[in-house]
C-alpha atoms as a PDB file:
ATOM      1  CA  UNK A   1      90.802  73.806  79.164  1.00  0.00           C
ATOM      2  CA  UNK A   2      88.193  73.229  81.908  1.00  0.00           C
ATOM      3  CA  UNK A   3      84.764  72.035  80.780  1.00  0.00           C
ATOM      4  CA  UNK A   4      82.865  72.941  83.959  1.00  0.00           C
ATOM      5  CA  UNK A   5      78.723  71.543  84.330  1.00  0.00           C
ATOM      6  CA  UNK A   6      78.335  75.420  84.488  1.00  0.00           C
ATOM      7  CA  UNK A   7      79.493  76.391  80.559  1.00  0.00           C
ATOM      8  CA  UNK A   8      77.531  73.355  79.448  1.00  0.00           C
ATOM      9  CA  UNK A   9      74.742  74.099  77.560  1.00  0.00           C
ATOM     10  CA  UNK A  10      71.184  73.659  79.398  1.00  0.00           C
ATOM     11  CA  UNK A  11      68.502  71.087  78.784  1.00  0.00           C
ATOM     12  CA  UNK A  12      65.270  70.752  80.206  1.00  0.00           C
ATOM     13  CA  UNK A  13      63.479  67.678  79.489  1.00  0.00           C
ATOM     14  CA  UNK A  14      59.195  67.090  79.653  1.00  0.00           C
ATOM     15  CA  UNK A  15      58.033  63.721  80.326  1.00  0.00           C
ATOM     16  CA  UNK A  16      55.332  62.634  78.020  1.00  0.00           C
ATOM     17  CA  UNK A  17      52.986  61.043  79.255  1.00  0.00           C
ATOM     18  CA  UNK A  18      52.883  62.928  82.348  1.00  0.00           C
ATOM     19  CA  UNK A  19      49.743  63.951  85.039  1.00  0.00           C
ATOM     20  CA  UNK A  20      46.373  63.303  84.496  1.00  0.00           C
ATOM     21  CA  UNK A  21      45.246  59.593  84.021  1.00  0.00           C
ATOM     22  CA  UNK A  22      41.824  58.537  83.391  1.00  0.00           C
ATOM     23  CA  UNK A  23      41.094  57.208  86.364  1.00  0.00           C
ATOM     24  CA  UNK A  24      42.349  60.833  88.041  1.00  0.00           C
ATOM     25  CA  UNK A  25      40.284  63.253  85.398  1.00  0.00           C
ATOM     26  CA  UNK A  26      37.056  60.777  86.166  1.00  0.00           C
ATOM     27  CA  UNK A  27      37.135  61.317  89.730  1.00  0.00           C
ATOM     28  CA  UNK A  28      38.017  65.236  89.489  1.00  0.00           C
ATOM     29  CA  UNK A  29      35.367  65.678  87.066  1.00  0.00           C
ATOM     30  CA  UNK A  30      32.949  63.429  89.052  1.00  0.00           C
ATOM     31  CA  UNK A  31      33.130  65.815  91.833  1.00  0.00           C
ATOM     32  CA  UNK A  32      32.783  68.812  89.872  1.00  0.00           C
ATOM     33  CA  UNK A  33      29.434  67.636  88.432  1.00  0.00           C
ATOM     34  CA  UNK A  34      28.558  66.694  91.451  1.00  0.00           C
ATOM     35  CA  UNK A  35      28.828  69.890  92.657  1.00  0.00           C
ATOM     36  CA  UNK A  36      26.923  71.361  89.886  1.00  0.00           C
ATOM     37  CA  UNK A  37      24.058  69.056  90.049  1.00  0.00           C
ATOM     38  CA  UNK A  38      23.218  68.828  93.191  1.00  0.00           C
ATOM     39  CA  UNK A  39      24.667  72.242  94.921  1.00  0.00           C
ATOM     40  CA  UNK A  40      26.941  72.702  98.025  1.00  0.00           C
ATOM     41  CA  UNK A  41      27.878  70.403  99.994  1.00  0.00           C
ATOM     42  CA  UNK A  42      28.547  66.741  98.501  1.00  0.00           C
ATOM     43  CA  UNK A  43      31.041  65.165 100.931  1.00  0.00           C
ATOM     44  CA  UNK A  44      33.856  63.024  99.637  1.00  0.00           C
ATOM     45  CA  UNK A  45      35.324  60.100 101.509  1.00  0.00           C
ATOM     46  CA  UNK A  46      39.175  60.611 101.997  1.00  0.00           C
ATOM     47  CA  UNK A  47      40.907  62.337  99.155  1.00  0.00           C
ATOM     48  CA  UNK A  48      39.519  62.174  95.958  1.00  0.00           C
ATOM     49  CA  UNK A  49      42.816  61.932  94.282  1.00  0.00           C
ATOM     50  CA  UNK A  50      45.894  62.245  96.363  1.00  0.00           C
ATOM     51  CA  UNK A  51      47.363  65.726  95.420  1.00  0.00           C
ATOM     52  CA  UNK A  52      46.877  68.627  97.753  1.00  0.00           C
ATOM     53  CA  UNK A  53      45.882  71.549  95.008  1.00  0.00           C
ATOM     54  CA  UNK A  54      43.053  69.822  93.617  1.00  0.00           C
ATOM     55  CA  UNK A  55      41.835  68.631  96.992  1.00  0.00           C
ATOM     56  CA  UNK A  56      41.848  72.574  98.091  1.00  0.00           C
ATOM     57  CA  UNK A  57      40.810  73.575  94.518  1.00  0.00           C
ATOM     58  CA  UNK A  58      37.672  71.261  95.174  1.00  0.00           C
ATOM     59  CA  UNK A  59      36.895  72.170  98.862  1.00  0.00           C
ATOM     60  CA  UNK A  60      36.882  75.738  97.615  1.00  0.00           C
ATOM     61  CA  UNK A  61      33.852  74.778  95.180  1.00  0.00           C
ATOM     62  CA  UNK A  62      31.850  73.384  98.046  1.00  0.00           C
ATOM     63  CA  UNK A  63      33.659  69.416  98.515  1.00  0.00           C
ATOM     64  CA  UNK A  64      34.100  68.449 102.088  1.00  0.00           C
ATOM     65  CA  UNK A  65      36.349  65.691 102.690  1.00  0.00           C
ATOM     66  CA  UNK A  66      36.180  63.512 105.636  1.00  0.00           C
ATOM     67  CA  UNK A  67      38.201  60.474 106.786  1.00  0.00           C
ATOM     68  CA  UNK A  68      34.849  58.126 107.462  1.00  0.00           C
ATOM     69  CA  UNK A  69      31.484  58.179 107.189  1.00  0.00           C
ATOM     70  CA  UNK A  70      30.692  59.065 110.547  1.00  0.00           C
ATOM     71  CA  UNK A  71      31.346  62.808 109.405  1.00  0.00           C
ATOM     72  CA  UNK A  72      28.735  62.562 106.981  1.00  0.00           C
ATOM     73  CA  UNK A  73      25.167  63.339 107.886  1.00  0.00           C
ATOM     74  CA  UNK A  74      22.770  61.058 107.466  1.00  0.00           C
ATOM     75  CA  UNK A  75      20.872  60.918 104.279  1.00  0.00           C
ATOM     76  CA  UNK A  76      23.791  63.302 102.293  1.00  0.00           C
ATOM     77  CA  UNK A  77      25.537  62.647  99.315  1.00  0.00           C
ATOM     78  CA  UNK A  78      28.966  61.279  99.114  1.00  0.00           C
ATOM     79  CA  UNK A  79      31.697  60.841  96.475  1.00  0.00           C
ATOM     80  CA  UNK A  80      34.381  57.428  96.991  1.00  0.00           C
ATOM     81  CA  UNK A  81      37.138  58.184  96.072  1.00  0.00           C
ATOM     82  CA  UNK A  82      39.375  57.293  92.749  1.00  0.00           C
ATOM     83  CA  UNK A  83      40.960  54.392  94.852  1.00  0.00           C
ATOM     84  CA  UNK A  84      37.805  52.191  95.875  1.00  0.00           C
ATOM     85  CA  UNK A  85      36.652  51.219  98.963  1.00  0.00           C
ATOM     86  CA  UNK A  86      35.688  47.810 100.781  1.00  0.00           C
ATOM     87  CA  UNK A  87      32.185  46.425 100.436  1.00  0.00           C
ATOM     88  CA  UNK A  88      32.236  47.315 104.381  1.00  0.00           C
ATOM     89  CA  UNK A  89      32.321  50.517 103.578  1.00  0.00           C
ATOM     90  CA  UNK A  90      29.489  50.465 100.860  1.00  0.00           C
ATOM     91  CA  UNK A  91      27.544  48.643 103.250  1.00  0.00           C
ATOM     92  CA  UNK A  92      27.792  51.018 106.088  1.00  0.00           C
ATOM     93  CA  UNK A  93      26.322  54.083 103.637  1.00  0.00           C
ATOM     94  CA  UNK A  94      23.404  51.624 102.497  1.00  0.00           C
ATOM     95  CA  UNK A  95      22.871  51.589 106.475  1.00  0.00           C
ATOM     96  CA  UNK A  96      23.443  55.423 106.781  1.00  0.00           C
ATOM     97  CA  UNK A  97      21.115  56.045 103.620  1.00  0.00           C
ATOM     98  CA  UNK A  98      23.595  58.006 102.439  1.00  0.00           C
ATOM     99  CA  UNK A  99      23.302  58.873  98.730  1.00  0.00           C
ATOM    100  CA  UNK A 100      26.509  57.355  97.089  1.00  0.00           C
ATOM    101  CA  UNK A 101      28.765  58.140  93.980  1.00  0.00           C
ATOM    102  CA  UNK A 102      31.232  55.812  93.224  1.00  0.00           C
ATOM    103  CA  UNK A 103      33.952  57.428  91.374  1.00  0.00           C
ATOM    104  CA  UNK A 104      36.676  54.319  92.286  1.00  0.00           C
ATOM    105  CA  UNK A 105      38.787  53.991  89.102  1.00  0.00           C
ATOM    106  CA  UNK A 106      37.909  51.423  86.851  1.00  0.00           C
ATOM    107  CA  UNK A 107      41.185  49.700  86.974  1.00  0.00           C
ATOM    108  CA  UNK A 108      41.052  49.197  90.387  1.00  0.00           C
ATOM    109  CA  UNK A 109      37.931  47.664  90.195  1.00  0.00           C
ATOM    110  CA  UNK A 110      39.260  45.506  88.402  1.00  0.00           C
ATOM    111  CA  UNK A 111      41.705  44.181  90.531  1.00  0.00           C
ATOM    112  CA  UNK A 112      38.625  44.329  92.778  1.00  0.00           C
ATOM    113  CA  UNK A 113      36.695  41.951  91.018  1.00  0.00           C
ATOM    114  CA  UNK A 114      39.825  39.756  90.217  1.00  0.00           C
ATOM    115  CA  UNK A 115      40.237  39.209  94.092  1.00  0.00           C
ATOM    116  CA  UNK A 116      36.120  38.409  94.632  1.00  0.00           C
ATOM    117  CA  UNK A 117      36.490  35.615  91.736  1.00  0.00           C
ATOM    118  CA  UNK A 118      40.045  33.917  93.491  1.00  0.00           C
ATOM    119  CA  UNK A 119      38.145  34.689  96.982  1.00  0.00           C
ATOM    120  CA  UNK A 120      35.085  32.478  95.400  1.00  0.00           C
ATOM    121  CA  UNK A 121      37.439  29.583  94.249  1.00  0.00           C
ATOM    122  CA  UNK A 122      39.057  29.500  97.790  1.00  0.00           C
ATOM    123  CA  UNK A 123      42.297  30.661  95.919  1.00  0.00           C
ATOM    124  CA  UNK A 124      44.479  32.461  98.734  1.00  0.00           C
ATOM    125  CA  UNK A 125      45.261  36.246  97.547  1.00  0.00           C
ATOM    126  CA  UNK A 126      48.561  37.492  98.044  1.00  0.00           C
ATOM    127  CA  UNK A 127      48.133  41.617  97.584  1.00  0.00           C
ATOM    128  CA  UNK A 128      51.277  43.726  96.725  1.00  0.00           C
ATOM    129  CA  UNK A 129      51.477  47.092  98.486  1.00  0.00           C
ATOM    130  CA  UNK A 130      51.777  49.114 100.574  1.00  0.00           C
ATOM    131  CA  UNK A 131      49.928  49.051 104.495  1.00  0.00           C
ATOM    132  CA  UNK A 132      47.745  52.244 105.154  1.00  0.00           C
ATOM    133  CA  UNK A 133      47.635  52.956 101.042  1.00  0.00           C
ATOM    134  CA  UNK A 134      43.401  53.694 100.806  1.00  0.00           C
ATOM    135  CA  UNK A 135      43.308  51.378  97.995  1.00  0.00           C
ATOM    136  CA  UNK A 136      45.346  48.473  99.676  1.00  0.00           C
ATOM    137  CA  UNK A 137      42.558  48.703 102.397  1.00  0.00           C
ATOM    138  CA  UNK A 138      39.778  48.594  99.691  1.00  0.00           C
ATOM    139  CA  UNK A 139      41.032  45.444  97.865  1.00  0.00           C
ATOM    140  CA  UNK A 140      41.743  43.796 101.024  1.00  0.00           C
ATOM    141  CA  UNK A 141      38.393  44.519 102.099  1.00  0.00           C
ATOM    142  CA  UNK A 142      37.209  42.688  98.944  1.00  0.00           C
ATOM    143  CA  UNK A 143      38.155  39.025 100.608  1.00  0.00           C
ATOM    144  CA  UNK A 144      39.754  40.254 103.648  1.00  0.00           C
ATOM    145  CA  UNK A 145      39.794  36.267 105.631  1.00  0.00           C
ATOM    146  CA  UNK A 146      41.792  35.266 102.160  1.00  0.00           C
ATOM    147  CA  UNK A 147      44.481  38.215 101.409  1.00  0.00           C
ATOM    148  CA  UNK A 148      48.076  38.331 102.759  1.00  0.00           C
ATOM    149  CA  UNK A 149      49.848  41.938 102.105  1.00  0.00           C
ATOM    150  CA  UNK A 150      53.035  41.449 100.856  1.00  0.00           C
ATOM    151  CA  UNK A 151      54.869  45.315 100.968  1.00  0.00           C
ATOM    152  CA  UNK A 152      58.694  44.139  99.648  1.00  0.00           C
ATOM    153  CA  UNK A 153      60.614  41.990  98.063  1.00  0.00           C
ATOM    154  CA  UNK A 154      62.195  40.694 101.017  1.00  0.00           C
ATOM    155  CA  UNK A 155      58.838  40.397 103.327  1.00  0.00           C
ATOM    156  CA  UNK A 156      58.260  37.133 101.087  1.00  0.00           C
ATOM    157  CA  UNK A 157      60.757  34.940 103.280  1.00  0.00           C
ATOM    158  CA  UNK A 158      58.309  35.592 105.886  1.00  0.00           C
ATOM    159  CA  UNK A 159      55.651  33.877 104.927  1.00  0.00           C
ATOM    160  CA  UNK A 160      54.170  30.953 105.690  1.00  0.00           C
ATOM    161  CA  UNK A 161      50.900  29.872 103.521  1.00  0.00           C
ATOM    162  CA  UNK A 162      49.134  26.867 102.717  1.00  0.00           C
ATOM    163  CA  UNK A 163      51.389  25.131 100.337  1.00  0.00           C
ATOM    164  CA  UNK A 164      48.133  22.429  99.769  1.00  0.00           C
ATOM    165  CA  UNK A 165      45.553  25.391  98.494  1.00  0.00           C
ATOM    166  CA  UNK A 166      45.969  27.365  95.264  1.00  0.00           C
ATOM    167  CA  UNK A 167      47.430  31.004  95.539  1.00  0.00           C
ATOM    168  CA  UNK A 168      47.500  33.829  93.108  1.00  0.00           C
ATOM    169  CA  UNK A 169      48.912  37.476  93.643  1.00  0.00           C
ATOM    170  CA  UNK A 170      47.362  40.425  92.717  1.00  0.00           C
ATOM    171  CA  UNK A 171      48.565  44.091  93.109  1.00  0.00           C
ATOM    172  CA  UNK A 172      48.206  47.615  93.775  1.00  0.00           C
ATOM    173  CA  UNK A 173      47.524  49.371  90.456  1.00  0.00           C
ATOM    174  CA  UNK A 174      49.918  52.902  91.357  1.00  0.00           C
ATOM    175  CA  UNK A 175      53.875  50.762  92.220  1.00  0.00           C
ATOM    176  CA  UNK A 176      56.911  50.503  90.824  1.00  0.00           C
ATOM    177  CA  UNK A 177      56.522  48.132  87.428  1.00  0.00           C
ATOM    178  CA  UNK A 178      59.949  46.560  88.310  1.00  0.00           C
ATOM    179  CA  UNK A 179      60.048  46.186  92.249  1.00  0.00           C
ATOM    180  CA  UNK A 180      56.118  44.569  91.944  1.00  0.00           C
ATOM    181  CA  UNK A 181      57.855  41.836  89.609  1.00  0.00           C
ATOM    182  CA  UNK A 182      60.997  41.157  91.781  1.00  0.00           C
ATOM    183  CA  UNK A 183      58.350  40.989  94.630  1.00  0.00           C
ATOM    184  CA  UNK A 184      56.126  38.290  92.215  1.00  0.00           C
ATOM    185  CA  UNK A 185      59.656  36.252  91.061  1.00  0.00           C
ATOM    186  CA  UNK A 186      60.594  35.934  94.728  1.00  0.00           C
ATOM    187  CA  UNK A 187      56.718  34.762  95.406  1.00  0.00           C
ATOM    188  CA  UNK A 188      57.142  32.420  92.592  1.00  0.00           C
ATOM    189  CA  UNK A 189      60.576  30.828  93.700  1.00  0.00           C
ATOM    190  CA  UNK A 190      59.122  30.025  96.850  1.00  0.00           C
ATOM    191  CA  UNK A 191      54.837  28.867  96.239  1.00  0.00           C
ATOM    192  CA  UNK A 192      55.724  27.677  92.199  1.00  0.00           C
ATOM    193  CA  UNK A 193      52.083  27.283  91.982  1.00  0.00           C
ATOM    194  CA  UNK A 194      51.347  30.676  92.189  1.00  0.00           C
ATOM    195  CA  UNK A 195      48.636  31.666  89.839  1.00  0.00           C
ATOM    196  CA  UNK A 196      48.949  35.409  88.343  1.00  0.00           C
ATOM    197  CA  UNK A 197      45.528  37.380  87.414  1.00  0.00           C
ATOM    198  CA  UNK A 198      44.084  37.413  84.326  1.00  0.00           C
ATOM    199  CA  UNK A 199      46.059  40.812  83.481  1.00  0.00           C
ATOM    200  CA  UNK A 200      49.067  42.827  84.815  1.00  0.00           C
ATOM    201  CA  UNK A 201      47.385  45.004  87.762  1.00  0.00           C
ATOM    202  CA  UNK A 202      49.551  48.014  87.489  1.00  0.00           C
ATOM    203  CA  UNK A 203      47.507  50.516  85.858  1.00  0.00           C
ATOM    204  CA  UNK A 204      48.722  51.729  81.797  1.00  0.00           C
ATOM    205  CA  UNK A 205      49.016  55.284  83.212  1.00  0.00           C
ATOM    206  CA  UNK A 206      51.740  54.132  85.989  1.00  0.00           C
ATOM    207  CA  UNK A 207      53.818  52.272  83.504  1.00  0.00           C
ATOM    208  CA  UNK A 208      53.524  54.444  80.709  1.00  0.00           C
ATOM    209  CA  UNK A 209      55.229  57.574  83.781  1.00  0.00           C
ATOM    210  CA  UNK A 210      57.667  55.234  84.574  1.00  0.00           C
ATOM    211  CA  UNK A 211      58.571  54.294  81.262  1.00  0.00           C
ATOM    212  CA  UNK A 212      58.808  58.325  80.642  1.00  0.00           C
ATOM    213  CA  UNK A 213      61.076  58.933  82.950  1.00  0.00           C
ATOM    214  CA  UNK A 214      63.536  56.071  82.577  1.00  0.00           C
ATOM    215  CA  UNK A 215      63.866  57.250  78.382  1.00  0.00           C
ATOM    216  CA  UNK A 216      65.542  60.508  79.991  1.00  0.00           C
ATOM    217  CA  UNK A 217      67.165  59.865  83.568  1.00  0.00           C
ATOM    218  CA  UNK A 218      70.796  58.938  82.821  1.00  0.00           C
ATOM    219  CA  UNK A 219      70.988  62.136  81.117  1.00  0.00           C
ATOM    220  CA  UNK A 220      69.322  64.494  83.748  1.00  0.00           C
ATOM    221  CA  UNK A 221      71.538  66.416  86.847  1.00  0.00           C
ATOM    222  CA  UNK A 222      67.785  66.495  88.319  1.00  0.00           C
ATOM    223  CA  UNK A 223      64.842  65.211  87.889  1.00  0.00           C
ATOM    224  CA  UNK A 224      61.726  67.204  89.343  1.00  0.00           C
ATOM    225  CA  UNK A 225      58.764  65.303  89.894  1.00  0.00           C
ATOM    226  CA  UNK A 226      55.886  67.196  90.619  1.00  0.00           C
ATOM    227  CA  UNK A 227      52.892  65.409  92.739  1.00  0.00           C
ATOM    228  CA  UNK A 228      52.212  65.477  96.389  1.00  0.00           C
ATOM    229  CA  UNK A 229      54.009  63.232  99.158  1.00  0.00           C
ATOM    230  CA  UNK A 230      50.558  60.499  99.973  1.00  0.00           C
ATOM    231  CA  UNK A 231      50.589  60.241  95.974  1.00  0.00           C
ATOM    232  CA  UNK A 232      52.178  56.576  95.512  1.00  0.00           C
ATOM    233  CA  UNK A 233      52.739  56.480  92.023  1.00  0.00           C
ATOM    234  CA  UNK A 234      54.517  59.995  92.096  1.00  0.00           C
ATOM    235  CA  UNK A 235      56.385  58.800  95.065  1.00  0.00           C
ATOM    236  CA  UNK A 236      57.745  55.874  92.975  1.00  0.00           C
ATOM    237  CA  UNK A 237      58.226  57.985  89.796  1.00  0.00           C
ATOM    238  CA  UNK A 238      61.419  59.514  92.063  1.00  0.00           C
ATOM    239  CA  UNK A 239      62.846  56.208  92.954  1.00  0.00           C
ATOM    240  CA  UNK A 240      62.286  55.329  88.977  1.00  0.00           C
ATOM    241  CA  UNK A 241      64.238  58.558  87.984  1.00  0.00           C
ATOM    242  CA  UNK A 242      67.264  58.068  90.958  1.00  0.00           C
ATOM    243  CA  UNK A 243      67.432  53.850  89.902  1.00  0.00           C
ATOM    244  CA  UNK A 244      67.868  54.920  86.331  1.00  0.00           C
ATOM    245  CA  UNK A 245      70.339  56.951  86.597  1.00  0.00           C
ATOM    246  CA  UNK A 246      69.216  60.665  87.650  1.00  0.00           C
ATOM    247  CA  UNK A 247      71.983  61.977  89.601  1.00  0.00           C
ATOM    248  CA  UNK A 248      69.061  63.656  92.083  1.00  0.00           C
ATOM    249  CA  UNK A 249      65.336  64.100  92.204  1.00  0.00           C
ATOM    250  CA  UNK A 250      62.935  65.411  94.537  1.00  0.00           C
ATOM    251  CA  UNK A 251      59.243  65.316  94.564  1.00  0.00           C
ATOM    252  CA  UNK A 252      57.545  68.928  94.972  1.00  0.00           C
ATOM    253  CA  UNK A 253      54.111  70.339  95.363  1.00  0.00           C
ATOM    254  CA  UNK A 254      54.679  73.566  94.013  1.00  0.00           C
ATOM    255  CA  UNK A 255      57.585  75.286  92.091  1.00  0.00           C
ATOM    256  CA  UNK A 256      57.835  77.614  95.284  1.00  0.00           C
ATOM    257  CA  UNK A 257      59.697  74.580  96.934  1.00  0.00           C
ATOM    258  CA  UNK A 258      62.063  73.803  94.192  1.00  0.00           C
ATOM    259  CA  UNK A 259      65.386  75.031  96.415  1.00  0.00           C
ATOM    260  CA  UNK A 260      68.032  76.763  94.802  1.00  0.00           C
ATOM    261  CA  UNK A 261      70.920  74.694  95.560  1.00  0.00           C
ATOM    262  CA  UNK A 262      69.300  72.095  93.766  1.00  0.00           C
ATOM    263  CA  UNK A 263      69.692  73.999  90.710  1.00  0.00           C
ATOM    264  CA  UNK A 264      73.618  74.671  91.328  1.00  0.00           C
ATOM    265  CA  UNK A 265      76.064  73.347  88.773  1.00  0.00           C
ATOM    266  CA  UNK A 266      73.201  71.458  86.889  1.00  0.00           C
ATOM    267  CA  UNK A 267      72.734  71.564  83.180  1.00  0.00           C
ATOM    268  CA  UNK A 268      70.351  69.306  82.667  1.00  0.00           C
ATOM    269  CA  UNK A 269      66.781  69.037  84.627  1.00  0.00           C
ATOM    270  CA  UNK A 270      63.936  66.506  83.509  1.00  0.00           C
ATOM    271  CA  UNK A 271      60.614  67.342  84.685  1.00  0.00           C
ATOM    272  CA  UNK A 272      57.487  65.064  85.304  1.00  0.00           C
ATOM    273  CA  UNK A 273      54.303  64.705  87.330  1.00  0.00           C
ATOM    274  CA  UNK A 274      52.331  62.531  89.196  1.00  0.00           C
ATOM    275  CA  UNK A 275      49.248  61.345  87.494  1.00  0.00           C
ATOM    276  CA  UNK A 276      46.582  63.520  89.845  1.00  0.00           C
ATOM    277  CA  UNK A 277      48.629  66.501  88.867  1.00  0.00           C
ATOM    278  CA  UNK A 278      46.750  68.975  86.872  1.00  0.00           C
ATOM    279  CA  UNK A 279      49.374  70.473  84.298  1.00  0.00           C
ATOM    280  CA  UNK A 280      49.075  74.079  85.937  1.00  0.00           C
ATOM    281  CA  UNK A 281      51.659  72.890  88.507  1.00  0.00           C
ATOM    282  CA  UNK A 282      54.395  71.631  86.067  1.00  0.00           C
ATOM    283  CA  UNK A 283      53.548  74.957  84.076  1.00  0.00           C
ATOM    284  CA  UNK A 284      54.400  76.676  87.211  1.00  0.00           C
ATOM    285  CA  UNK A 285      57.787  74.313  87.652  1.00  0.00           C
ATOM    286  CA  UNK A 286      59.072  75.345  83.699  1.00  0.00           C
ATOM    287  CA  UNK A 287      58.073  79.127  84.413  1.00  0.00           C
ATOM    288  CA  UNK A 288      60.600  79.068  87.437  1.00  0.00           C
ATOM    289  CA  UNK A 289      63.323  76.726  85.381  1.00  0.00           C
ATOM    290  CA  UNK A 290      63.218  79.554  82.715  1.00  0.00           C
ATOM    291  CA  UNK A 291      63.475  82.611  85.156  1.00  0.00           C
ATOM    292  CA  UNK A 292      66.530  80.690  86.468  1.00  0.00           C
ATOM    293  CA  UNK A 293      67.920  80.469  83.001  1.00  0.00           C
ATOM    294  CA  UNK A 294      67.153  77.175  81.588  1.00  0.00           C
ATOM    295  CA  UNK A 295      65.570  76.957  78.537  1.00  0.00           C
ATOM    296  CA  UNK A 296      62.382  76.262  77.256  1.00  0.00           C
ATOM    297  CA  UNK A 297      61.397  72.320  77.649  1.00  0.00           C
ATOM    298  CA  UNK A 298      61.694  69.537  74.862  1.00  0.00           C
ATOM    299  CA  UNK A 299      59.243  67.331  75.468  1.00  0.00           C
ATOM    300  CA  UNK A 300      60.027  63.547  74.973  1.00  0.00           C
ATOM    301  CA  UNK A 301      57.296  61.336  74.348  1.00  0.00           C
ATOM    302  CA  UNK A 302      57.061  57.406  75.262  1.00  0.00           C
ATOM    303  CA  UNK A 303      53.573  56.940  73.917  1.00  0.00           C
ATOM    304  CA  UNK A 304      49.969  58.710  73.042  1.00  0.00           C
ATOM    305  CA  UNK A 305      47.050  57.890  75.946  1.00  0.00           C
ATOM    306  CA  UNK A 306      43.803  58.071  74.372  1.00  0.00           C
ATOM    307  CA  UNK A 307      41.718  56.459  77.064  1.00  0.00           C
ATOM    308  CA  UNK A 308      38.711  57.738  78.434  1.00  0.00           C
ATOM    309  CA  UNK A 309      36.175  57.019  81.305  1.00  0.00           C
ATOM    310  CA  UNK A 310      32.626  57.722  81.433  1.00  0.00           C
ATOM    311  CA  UNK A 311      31.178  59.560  84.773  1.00  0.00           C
ATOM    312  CA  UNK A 312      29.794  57.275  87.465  1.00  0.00           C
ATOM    313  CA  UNK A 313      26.699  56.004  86.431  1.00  0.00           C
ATOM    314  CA  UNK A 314      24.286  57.082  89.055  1.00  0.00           C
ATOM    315  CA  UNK A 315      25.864  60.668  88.510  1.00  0.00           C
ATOM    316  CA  UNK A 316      25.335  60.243  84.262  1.00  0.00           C
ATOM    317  CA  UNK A 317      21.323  59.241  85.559  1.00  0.00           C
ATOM    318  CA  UNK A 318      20.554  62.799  87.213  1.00  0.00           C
ATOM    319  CA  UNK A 319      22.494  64.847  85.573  1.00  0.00           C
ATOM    320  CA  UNK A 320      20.845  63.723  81.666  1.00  0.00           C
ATOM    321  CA  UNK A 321      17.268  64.118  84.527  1.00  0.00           C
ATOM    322  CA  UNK A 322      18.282  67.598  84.862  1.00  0.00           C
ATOM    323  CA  UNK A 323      19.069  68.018  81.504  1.00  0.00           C
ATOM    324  CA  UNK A 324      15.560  67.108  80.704  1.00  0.00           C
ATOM    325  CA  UNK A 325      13.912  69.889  83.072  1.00  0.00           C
ATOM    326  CA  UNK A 326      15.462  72.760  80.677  1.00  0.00           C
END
């Protein structure tokens, strides 16, 4: 009697937690406000978050978004974005007069701050991630004569630092949990006097996705990630699902690119997202899964996120002053 993937019976699995961070809804949010305090335009430099509905959802509300400052005229208003910038960059809007919010996640200020204080001791930095990443380029900008990007694992033969001065590594908050610690073990087998920083960089939100994913995997035919293709942490939340056993995954936009020969012979399909993905899009991704005759989700859950953010506060300062006028 044959037993084909076909007559099994069909799963589909929800990540919890999944989308949305902190850090993410901050930023959003910030730009909203924005919007509403001050009117159209308020400029944003580079993505706000890296997913391409919320960037279109936002330009459609009056954001502009431009690669550099340059774009911006002088004297406007301007949002950073949720993954920081270099104090070159806040130093070029003090020259611009441009009115600045800072909507950089807390976390990653954090690591910035963590650099400045090794930078200060004369400690050398070594910063896992990735090149070109807008955050990588903000916390190298932090101590820029001191850092050393280290991308992989195997980039750490490579090096050759100052075995007399005192090192430490810190990281990009949005990687892969386990490839950022083979990277730090390899660091640490050849500089043993590597220092770590005072807490694990890699923000909750990241880990707590990962962790998600790998509960379900090795029991998912596919995994669907939802999140756009610049997004690093969704980008790593496929290599997560594949390395733990997924026997395919594929990181989408939209459910409209979900191809049907992915679906073929499957029974079960896990389903997560990215965390600057608002949960319209993975609504979107279960409506289609249930039109193709899957059933409705079971959501697993790793662990409950409670944490919050408060707006930037230059943003919090006029918008309680506008308050006041009504």
């Amino acid at each position: 009697m044959s037993s084909s993937v076909d007559q099994m019976p069909k799963r589909v699995i929800l990540a919890a937690p999944r989308g949305y961070c902190a850090g993410v809804d901050r930023a959003v949010v910030t730009v909203e406000r924005a919007l509403e305090a001050y009117g159209a335009p308020v400029y944003v430099r580079k993505q706000i978050v890296h997913n391409k509905h919320v960037v279109e959802t936002l330009e459609n509300q009056g954001a502009i978004f431009v690669d550099e400052l340059e774009s911006v005229p002088e004297g406007a208003r301007v949002v950073f974005s949720a993954h920081g910038v270099s104090p070159a960059v806040h130093r070029e809007a003090a020259t611009r007069e441009l009115r600045t919010i800072d909507a950089t996640c807390p976390l990653v200020t954090k690591v910035h701050r963590e650099a400045q204080r090794f930078a200060t001791k004369d400690v050398q930095i070594l910063l896992i991630g990735h090149a070109g990443h807008e955050e990588v380029e903000g916390t190298m900008g932090q101590a820029p004569e001191q850092t050393t990007l280290v991308e992989r694992p195997e980039d750490v033969d490579a090096l050759d630092l100052d075995i007399t001065r005192p090192m430490a590594w810190v990281s990009q908050t949005t990687l892969s949990v386990d490839e950022t610690m083979e990277t730090v073990q390899r660091l640490r087998q050849k500089y043993p006097m590597l220092q770590d920083p005072p807490s694990d960089d890699i923000c909750y939100a990241t880990q707590n996705r990962q962790q998600a994913v790998k509960q379900f995997a090795s029991q998912c035919d596919l995994v669907i990630v939802v999140g756009s293709r610049n997004s690093s942490n969704s980008v790593r939340l496929v290599e997560v699902a594949l390395e733990a056993g997924a026997k395919a995954s594929y990181l989408v936009d939209y459910d409209t690119e979900i191809q049907p020969e992915w679906l073929e012979g499957v029974s079960t399909v896990g389903v997560t997202s990215g965390a600057s993905v608002p949960e319209e899009l993975v609504d979107g991704v279960l409506q289609l899964l249930l039109k193709k005759g899957f059933p409705v989700a079971e959501e697993e859950r790793l662990t409950e996120e409670n944490l919050t953010f408060s707006l930037p506060p230059e943003l919090r300062r006029d918008l309680k002053a506008t308050a006041h006028k009504y």
